[in-house]
C-alpha atoms as a PDB file:
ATOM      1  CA  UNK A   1      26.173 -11.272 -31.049  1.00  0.00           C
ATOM      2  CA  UNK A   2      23.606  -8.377 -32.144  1.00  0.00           C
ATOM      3  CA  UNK A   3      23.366  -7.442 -35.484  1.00  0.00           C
ATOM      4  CA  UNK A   4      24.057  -4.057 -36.278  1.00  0.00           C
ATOM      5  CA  UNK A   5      20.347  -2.954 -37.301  1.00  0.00           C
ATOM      6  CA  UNK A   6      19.800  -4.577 -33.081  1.00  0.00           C
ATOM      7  CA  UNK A   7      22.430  -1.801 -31.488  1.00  0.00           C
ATOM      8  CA  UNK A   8      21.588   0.786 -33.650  1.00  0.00           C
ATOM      9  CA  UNK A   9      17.886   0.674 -32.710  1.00  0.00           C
ATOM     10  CA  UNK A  10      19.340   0.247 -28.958  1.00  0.00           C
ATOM     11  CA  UNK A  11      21.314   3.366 -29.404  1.00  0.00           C
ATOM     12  CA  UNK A  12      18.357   5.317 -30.710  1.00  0.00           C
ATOM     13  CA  UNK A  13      15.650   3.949 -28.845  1.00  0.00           C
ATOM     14  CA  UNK A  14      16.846   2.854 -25.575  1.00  0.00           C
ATOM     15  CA  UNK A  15      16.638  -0.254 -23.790  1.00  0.00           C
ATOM     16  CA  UNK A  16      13.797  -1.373 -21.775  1.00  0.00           C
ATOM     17  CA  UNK A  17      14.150  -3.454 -18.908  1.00  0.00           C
ATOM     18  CA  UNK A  18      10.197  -4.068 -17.532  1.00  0.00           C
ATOM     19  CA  UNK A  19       9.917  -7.733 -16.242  1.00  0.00           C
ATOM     20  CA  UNK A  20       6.524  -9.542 -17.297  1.00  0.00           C
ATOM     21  CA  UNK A  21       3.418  -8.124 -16.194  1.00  0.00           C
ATOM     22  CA  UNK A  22       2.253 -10.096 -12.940  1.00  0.00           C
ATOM     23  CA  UNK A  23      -1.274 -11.711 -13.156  1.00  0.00           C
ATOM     24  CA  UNK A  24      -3.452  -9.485 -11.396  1.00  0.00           C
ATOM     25  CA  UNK A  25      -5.035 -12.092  -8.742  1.00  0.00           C
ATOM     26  CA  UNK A  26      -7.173 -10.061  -6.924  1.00  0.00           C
ATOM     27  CA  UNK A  27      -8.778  -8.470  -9.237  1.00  0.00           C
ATOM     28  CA  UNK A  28     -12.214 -10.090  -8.967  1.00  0.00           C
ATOM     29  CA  UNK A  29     -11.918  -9.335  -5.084  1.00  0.00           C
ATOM     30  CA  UNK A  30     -13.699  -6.274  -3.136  1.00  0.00           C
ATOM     31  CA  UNK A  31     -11.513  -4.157  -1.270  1.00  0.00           C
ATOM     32  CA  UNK A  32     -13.002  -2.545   1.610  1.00  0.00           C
ATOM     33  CA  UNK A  33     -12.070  -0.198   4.273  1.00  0.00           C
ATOM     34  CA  UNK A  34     -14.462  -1.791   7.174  1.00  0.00           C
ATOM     35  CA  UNK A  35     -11.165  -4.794   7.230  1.00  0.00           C
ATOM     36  CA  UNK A  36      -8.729  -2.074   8.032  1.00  0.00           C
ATOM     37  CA  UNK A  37     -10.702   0.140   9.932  1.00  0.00           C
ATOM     38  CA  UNK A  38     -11.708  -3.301  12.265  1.00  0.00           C
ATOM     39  CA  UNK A  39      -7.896  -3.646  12.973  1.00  0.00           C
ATOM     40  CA  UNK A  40      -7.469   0.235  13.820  1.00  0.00           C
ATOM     41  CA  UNK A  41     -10.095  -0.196  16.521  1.00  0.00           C
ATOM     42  CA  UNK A  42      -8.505  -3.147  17.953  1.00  0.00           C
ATOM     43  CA  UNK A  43     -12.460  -5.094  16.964  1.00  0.00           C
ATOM     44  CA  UNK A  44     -10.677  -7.944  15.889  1.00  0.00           C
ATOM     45  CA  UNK A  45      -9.061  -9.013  18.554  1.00  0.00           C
ATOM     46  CA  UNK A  46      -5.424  -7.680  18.940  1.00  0.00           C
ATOM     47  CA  UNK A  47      -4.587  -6.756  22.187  1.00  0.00           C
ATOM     48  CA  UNK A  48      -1.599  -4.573  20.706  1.00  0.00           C
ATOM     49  CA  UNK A  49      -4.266  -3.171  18.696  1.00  0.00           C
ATOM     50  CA  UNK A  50      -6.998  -2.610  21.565  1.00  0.00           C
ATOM     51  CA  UNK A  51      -3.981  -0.889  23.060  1.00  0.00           C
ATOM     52  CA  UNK A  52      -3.021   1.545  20.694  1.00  0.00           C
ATOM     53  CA  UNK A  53      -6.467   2.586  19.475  1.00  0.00           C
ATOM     54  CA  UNK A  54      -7.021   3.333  23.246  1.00  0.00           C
ATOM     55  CA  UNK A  55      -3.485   5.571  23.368  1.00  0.00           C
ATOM     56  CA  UNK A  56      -5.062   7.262  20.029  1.00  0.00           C
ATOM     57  CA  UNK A  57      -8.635   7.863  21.852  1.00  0.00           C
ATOM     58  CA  UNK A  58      -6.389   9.099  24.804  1.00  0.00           C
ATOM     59  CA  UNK A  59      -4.345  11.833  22.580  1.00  0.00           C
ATOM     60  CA  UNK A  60      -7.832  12.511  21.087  1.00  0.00           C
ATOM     61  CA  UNK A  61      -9.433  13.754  23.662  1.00  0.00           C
ATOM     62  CA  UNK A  62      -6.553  15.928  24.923  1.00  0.00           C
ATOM     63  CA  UNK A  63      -7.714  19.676  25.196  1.00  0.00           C
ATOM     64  CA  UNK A  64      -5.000  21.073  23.313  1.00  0.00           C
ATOM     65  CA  UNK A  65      -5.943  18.483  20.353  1.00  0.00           C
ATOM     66  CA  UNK A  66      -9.527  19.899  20.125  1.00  0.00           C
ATOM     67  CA  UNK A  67     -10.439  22.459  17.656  1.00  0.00           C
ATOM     68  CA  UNK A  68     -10.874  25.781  18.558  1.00  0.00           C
END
C-alpha cells in the first residue's frame, strides 16, 4: 500500500507512465536517401516498383501536370 507522502505527491504531481528508453541501435548507422530513392525508381529490382515509377513518369509528363 502507498504511504501517504507517495499519493500525495501523485495527487500533486501526476503520474508518469513512460516505459524505458529503447537502446538506440542505429545510431552509429548512415541514413541516406540514395536507398529510398533506388526503390522509388524501381533500380533495385521490383517489378511492382519498375511499374509504378513508370505510372508516376506517365502522370508526369501529362500536359495538364506541367507548369505553366
Amino acid at each position: 500500500m502507498a504511504s501517504d507522502n507517495e499519493i500525495l505527491y501523485a495527487m500533486m504531481n501526476g503520474i508518469s507512465f513512460a516505459g524505458k528508453k529503447k537502446a538506440d541501435s542505429n545510431a552509429d548507422r548512415v541514413k541516406t536517401k540514395a536507398r529510398s530513392k533506388s526503390y522509388k525508381t524501381g533500380a533495385h529490382g521490383s517489378g511492382a516498383a519498375k511499374h509504378k515509377a513508370e505510372i508516376k513518369q506517365k502522370v508526369r509528363a501529362r500536359k495538364s501536370q506541367r507548369r505553366k
